[in-house]
Protein backbone atom coordinates (compact mmCIF):
# COMPACT_ATOMS: atom_id res chain seq x y z
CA UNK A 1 131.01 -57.71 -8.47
CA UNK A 2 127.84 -55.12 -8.29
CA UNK A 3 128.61 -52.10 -7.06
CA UNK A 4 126.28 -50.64 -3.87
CA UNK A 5 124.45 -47.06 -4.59
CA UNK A 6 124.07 -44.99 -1.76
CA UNK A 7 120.74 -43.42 -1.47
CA UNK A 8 120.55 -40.42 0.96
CA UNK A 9 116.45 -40.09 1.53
CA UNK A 10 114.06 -43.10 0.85
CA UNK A 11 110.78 -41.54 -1.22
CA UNK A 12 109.46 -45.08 -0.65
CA UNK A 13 109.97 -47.80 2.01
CA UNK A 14 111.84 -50.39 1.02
CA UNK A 15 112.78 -54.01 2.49
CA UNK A 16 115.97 -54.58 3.72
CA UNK A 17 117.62 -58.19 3.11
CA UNK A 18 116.96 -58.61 6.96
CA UNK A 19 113.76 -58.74 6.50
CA UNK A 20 112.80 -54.95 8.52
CA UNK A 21 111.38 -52.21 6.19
CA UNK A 22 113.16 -49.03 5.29
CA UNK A 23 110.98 -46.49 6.21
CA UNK A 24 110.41 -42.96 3.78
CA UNK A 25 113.04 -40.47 4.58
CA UNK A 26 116.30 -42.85 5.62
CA UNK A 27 118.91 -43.78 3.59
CA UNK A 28 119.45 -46.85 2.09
CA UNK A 29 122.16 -49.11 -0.16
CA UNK A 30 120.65 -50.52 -3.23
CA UNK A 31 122.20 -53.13 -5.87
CA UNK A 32 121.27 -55.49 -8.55
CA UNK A 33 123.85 -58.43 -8.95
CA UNK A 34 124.01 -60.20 -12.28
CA UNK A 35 122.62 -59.36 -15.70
CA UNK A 36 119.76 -57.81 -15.44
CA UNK A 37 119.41 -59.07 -11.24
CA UNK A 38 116.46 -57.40 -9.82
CA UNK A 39 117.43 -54.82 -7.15
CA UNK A 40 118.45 -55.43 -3.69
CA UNK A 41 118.04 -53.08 -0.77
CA UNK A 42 119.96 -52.96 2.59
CA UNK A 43 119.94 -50.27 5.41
CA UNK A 44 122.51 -48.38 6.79
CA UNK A 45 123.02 -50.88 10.14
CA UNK A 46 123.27 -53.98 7.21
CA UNK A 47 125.57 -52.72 4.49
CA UNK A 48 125.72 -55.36 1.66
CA UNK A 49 128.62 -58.61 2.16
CA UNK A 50 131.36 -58.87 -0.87
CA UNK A 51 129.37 -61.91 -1.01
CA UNK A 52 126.40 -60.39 -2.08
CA UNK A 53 127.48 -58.55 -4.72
CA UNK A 54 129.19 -61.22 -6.07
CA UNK A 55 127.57 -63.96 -8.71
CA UNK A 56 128.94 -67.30 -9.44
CA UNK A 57 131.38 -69.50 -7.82
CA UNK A 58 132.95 -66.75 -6.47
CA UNK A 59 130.42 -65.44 -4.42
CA UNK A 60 131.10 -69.42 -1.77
CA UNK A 61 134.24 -68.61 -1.05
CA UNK A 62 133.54 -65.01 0.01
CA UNK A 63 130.54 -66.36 1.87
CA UNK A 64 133.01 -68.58 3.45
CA UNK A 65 135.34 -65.90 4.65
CA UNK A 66 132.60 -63.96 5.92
CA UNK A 67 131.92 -66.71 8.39
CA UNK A 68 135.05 -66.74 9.48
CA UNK A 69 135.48 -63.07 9.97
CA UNK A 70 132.60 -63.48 12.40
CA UNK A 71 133.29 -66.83 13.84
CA UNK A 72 136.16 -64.83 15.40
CA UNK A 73 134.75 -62.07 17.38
CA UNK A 74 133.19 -64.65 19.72
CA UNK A 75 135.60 -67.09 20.25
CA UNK A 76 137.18 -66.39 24.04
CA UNK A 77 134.18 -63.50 24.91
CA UNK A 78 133.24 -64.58 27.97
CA UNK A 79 135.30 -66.41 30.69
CA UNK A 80 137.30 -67.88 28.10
CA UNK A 81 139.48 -71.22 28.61
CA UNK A 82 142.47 -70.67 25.88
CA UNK A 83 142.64 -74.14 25.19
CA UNK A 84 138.97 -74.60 24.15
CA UNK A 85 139.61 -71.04 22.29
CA UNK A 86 142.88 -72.34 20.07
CA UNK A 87 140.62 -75.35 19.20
CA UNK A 88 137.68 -73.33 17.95
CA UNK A 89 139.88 -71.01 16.03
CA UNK A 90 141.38 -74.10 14.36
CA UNK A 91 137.57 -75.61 14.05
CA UNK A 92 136.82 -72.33 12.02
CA UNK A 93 139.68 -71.85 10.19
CA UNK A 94 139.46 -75.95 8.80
CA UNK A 95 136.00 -75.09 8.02
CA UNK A 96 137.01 -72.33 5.93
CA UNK A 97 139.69 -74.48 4.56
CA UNK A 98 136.92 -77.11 3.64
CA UNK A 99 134.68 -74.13 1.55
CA UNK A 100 137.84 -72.84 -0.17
CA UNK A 101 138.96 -76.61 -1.01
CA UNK A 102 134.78 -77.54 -2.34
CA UNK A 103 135.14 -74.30 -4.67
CA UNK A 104 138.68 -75.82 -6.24
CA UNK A 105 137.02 -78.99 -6.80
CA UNK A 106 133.97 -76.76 -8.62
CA UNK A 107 136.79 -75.17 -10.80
CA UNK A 108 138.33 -78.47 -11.37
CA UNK A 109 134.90 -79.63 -12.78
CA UNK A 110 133.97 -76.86 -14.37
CA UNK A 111 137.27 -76.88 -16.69
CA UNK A 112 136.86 -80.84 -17.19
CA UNK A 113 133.69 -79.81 -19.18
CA UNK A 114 136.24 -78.48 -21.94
CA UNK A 115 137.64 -81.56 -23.55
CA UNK A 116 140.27 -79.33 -25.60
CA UNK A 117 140.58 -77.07 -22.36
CA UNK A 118 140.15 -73.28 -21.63
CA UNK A 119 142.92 -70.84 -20.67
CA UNK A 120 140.95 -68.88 -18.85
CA UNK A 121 139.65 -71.51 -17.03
CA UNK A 122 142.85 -73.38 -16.40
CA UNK A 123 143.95 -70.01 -14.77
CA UNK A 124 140.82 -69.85 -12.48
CA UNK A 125 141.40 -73.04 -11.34
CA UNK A 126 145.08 -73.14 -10.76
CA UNK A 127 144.16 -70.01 -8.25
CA UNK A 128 141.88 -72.03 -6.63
CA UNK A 129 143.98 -74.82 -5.77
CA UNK A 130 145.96 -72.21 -4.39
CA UNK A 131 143.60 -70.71 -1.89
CA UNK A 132 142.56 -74.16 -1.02
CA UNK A 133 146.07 -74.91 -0.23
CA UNK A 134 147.44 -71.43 1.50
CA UNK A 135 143.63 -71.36 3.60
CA UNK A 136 144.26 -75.23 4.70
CA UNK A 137 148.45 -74.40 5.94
CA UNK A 138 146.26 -71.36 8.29
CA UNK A 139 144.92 -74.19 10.48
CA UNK A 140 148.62 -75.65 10.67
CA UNK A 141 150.25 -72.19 12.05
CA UNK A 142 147.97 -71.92 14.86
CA UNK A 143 149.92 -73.24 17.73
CA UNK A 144 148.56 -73.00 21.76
CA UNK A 145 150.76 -70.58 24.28
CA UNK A 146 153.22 -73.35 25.69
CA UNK A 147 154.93 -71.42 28.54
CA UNK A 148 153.83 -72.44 31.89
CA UNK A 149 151.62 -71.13 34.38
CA UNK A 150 153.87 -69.59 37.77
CA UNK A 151 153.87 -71.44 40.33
CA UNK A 152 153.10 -70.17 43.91
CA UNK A 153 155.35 -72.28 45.55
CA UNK A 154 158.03 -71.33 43.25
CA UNK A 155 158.64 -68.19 45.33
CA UNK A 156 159.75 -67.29 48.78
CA UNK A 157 157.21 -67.25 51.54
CA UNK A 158 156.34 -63.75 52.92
CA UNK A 159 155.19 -60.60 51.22
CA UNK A 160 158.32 -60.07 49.01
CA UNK A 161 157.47 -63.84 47.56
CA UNK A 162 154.05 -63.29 47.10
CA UNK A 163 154.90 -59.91 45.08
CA UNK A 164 157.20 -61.37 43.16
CA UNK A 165 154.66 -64.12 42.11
CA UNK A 166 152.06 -61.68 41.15
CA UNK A 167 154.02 -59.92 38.99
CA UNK A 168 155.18 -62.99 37.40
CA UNK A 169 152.07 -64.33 37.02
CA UNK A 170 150.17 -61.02 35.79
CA UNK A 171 153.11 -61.12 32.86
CA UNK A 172 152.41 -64.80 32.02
CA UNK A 173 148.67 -63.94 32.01
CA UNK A 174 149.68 -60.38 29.72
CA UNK A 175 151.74 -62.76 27.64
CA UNK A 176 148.96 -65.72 27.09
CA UNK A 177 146.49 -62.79 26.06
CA UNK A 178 148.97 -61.68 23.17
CA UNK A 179 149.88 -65.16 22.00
CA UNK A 180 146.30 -65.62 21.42
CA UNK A 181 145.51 -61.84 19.93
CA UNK A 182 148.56 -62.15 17.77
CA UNK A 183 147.62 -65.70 16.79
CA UNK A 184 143.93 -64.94 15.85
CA UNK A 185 145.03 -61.73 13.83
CA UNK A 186 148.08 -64.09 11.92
CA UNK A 187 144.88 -66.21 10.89
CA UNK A 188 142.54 -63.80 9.85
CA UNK A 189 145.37 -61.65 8.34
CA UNK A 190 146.07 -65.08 6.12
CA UNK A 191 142.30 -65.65 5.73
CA UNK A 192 141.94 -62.31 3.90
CA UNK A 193 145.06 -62.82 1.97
CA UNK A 194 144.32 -65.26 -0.08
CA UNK A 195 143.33 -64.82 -3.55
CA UNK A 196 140.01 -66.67 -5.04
């Protein structure tokens, strides 16, 4: 992986990968993947992506996490309904699955090019078939908050009923919200895990 340089002061502008110049006098990232790559620039709001850096097979998988690590944010931001939320979390994590499993089968192929084998690539690809399997069990550990909603007419008429009811209810409501916070951090938690 290339490693980004910090520039302090710009004596020239200089494109960002965004596409927006970086005008004389800010500061600016800089890095040139590869052998010989030709340098990149980035400003300070668009730091470079692991994915970036990185040349080669390796650099999908990243890509792929990267996705996923924004994918997130955004599921359940605005008037969410949980069960639409638990299936786009699932949608994203299988799609990560599906990168992570595409990049095995590139391994796979890549060491079937050695008719008398390679170690090294043997090793490569028997830690790809593990991420591909740990990132596809993610999708399988995500499971909905089962506990039912409180029910209004559970509770005894009057005001001591109806108190009673909203505090049950704001505790189911507290509890659904964890379930799902604790469920989306399990996944990414996993996600970021697992070695490529």
């Amino acid at each position: 992986m290339a490693r980004a340089k910090w520039t302090k002061s710009s004596r020239k502008p200089h494109i960002c990968g965004r596409g927006h110049e970086i005008p004389v006098g800010e500061g600016y990232y800089s890095a040139a993947p590869g052998f010989r790559g030709r340098t990149l620039y980035r400003c300070q709001a668009h730091p470079f992506r692991p994915s970036e850096l990185t040349i080669g097979m390796r650099a999908a998988p990243l890509s792929a996490l990267e996705a996923l690590e924004d994918a997130i944010p955004e599921l359940g931001a605005d008037g969410y309904d949980r069960a639409d939320d638990y299936d786009s979390l699932r949608s994203a994590v299988e799609e990560f699955a599906s990168e992570i499993r595409s990049y095995a089968e590139d391994r796979r192929y890549a060491l079937d090019e050695w008719p008398n084998g390679n170690s090294m690539l043997e090793e490569l690809q028997y830690t790809a078939e593990q991420a591909a399997d740990e990132a596809e069990s993610i999708a399988d550990d995500i499971e909905e908050f089962d506990i039912e909603e409180p029910e209004r007419a559970d509770y005894a008429d009057g005001e001591d009923g109806q108190g009673e009811w909203t505090d049950a209810y704001e505790q189911w409501d507290a509890d659904r919200d964890q379930h799902w916070e604790d469920t989306v951090e399990a996944a990414m938690d996993a996600a970021q895990s697992i070695e490529f």
